[in-house]
Protein backbone atom coordinates (compact mmCIF):
# COMPACT_ATOMS: atom_id res chain seq x y z
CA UNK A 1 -127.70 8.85 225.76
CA UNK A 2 -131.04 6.85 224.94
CA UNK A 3 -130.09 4.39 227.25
CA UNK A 4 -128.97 6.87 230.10
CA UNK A 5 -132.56 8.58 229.23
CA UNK A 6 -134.04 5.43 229.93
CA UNK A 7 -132.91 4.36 232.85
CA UNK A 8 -133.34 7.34 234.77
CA UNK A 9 -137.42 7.20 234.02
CA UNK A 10 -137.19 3.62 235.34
CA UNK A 11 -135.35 4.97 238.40
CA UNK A 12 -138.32 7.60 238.66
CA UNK A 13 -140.99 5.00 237.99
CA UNK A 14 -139.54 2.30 240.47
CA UNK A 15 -138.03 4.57 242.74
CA UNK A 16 -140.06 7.57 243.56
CA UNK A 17 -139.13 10.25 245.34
CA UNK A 18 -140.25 13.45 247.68
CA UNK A 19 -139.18 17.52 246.71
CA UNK A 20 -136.59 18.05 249.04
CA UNK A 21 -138.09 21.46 249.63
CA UNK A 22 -142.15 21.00 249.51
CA UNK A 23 -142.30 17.16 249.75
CA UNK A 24 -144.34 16.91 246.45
CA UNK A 25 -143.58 13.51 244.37
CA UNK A 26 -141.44 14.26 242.01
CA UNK A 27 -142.15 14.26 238.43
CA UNK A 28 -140.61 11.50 235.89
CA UNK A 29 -137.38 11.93 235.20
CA UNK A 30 -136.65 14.54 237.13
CA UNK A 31 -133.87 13.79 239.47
CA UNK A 32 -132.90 17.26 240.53
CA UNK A 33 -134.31 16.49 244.57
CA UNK A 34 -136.46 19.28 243.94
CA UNK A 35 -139.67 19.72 241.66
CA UNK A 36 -140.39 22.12 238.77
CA UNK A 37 -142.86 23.71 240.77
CA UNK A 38 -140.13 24.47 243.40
CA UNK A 39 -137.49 25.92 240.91
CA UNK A 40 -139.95 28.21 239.17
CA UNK A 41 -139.93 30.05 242.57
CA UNK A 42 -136.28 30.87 242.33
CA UNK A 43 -135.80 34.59 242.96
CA UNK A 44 -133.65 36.03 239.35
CA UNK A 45 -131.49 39.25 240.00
CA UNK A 46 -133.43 42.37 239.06
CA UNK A 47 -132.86 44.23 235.28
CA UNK A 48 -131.41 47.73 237.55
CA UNK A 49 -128.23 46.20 239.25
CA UNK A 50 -124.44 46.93 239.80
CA UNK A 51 -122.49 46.23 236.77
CA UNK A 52 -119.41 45.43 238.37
CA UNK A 53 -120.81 43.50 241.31
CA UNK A 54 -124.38 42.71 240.68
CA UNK A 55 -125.75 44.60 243.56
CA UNK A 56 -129.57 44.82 242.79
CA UNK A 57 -130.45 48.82 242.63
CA UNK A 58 -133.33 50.78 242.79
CA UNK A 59 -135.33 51.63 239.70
CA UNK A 60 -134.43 55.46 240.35
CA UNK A 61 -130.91 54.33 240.32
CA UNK A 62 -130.29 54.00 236.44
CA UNK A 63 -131.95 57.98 235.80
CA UNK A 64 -129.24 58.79 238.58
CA UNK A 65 -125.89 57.66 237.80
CA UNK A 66 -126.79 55.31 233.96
CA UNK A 67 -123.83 53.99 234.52
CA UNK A 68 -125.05 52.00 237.23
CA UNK A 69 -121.77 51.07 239.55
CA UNK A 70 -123.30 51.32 242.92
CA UNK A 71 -121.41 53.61 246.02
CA UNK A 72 -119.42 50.66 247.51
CA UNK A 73 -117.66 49.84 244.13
CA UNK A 74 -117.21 53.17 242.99
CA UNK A 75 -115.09 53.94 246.25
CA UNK A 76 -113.33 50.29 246.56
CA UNK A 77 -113.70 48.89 242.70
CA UNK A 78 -113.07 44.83 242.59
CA UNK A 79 -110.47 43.14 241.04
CA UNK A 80 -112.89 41.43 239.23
CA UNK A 81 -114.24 43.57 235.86
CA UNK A 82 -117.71 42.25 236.26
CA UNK A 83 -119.98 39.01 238.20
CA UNK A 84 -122.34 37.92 236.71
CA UNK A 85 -124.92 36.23 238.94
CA UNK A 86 -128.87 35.32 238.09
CA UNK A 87 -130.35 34.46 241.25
CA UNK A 88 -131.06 36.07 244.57
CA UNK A 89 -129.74 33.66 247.69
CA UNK A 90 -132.76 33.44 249.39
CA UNK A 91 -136.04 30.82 249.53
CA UNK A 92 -135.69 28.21 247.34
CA UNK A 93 -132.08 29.06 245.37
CA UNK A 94 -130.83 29.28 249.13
CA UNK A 95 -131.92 26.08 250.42
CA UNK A 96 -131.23 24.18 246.95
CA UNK A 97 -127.41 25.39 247.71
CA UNK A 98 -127.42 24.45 250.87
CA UNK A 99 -128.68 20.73 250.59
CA UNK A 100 -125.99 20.46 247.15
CA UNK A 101 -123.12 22.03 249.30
CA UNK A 102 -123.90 20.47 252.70
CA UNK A 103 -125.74 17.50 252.28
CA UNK A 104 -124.25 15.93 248.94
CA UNK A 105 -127.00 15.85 247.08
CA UNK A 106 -125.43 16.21 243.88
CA UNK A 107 -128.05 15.89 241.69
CA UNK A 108 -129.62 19.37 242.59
CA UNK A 109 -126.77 20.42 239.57
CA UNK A 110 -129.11 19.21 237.25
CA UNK A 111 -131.15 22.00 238.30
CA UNK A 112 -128.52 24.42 238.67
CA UNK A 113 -127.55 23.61 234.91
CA UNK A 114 -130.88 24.98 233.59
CA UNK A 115 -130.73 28.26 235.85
CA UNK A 116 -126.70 28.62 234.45
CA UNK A 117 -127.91 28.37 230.66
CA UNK A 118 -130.60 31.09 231.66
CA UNK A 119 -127.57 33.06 232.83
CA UNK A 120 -125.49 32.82 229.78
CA UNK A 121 -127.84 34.23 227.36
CA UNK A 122 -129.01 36.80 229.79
CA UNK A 123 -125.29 37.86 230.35
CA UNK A 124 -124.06 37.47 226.90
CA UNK A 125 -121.33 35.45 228.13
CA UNK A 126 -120.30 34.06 224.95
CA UNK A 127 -119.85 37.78 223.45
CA UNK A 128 -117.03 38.17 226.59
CA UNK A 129 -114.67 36.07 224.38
CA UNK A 130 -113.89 34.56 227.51
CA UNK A 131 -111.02 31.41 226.89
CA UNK A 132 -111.21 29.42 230.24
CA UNK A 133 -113.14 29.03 233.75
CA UNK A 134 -111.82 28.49 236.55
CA UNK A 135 -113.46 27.44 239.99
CA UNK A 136 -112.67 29.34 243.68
CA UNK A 137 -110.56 26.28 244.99
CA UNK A 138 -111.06 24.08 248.00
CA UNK A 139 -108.21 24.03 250.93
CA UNK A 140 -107.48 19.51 250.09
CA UNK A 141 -108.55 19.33 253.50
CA UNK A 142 -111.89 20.68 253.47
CA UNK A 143 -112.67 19.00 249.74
CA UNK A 144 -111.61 15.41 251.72
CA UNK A 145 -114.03 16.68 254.40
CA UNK A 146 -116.72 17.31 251.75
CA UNK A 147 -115.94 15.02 249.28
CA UNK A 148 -116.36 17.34 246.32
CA UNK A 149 -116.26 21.13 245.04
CA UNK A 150 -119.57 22.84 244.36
CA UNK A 151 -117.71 25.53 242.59
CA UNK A 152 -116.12 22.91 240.03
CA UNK A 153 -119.13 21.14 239.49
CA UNK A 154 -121.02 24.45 238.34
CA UNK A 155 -117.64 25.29 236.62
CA UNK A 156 -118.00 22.51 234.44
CA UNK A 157 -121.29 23.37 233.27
CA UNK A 158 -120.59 26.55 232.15
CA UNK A 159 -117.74 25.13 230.43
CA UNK A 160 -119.54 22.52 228.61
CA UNK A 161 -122.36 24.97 227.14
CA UNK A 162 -119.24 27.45 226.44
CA UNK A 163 -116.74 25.00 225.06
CA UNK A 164 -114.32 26.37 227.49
CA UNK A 165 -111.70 24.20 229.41
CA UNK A 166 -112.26 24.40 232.85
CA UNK A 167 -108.38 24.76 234.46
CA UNK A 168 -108.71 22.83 237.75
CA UNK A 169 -105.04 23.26 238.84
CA UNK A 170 -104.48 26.72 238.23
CA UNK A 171 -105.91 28.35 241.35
CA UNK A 172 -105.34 26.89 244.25
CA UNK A 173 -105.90 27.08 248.31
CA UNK A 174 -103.12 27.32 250.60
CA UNK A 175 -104.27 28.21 253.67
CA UNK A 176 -107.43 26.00 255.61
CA UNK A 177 -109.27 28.75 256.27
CA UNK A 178 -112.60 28.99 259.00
CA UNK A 179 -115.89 28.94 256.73
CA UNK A 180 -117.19 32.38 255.88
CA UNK A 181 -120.82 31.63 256.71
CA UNK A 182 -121.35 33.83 259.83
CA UNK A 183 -118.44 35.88 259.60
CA UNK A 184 -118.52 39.83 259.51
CA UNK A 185 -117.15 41.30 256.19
CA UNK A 186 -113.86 42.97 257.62
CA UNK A 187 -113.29 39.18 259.34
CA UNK A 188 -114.01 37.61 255.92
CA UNK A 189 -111.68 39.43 254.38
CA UNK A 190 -109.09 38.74 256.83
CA UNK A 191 -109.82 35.26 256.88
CA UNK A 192 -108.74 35.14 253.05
CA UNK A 193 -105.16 37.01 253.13
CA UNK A 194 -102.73 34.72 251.71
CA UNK A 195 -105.22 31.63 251.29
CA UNK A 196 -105.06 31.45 246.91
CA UNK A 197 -102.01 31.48 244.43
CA UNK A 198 -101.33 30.38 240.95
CA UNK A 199 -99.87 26.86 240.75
CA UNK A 200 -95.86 26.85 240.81
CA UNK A 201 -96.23 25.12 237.35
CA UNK A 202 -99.36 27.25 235.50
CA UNK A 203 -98.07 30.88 235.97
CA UNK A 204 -97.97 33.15 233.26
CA UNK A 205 -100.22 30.19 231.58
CA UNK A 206 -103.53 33.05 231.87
CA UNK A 207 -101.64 36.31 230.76
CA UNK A 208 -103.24 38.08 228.32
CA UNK A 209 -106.35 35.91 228.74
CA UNK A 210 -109.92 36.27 229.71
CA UNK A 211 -111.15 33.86 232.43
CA UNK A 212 -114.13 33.32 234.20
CA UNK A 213 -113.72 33.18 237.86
CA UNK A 214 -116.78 30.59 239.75
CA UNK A 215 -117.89 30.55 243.23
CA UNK A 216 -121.58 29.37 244.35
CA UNK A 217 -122.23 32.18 246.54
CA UNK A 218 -121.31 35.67 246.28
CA UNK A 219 -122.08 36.97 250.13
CA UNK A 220 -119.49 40.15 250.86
CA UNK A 221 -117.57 39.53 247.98
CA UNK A 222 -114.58 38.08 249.93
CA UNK A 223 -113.98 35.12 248.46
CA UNK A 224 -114.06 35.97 244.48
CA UNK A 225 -112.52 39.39 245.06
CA UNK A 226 -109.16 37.43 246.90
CA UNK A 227 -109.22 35.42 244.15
CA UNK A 228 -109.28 37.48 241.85
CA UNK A 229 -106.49 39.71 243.32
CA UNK A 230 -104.12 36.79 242.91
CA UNK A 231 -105.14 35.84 239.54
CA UNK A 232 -104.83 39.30 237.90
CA UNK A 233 -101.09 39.20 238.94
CA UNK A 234 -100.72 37.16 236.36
CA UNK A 235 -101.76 39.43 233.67
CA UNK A 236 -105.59 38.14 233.22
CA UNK A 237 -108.37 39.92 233.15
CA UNK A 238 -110.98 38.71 235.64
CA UNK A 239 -114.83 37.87 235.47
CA UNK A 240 -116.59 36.57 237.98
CA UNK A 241 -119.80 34.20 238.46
CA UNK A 242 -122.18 33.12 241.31
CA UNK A 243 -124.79 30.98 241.06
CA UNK A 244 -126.39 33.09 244.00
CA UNK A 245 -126.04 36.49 245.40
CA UNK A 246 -126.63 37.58 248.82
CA UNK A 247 -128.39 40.93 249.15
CA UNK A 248 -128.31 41.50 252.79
CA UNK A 249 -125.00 42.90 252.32
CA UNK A 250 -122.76 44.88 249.54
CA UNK A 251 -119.11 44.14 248.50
């Protein structure tokens, strides 16, 4: 660890580098592509929001209805019981995902990791008695195409701080599906019919189990509520988490 430690303030020192977002020098040792300054502008998900699908909610809201489940989920609930997700996708947490997910620059995780720790004791995760995570999967083609899995990586985070196993090969991706970004919500949704199902080999493995379900994003919904469907069929009970949530648009 020392020796990792020192290394990377050599690589700062020797090897400086630019904010990918504001072009500031970086500061030493900190090889997250983006500076403190930068991540201090990340947008967290307001106190008054959904509890089942993290829909921020007017103040007004919680005198209304206390129980605060927004309209959409009260009239089409998710399979999920709850996501849990500390930013808003917009400015910098936006652009951050997009360079990590598009652009490879791995490193922005290290970033990620201190926002995900900020989520766990906000959300109490620990107190969920939750006993694996397990990342939205990548069609093989599209993780050849980029080369990794962005919900994996942050999968593996939370698992580390949780001491949770992270089950890689229980979910998977049948179906190469178009990307969601751009697509309506009713096309989303039918873009995702049939695309996840448990591993031949790892069914009834989750049953009776609590598992955390990880995306990056969570846009419509789509994507972690498919999931989901699929995994509660094999008698788990869902959570979800995004790193990000749209709020442009509801579940």
């Amino acid at each position: 660890m020392v020796g990792r430690y020192l290394a990377n303030g050599f690589m700062s020192l020797f090897f400086p580098a630019d904010c990918l977002l504001c072009e500031s020098p970086l500061e030493p040792l900190n090889r997250s592509f983006i500076c403190f300054k930068c991540w201090q502008k990340v947008k967290l998900l307001p106190e008054v929001h959904c509890v089942k699908c993290g829909k921020p909610l007017p103040s007004l809201f919680k005198e209304v209805n206390p129980l605060l489940i927004c309209f959409e989920c009260k009239q089409h609930p998710p399979y999920f019981s709850r996501l849990f997700s500390p930013t808003i996708y917009q400015g910098v947490m936006a652009e951050a995902i997009k360079f990590f997910k598009y652009k490879g620059k791995r490193g922005i995780v290290r970033g990620f990791a201190r926002i995900i720790k900020y989520a766990i004791e906000r959300f109490n995760l620990s107190s969920l008695r939750l006993e694996a995570i397990v990342p939205v999967p990548l069609h093989p083609r599209r993780l050849r195409e980029r080369g990794f899995n962005q919900a994996e990586d942050i999968a593996k985070i939370i698992g580390n701080i949780l001491s949770l196993p992270v089950w890689n090969n229980y979910l998977v991706r049948l179906r190469y599906t178009e990307p969601q970004t751009g697509l309506h919500k009713e096309k989303r949704q039918n873009n995702l019919k049939g695309a996840f199902s448990i591993k031949k080999k790892a069914k009834k493995k989750g049953k009776g189990r609590k598992i955390l379900l990880v995306d990056d994003v969570y846009t419509t919904g789509a994507t972690l509520n498919e999931a989901a469907r699929v995994i509660k069929k094999d008698g788990v009970e869902v959570f979800s988490f995004a790193l990000a949530r749209s709020v442009d648009v509801g579940l």
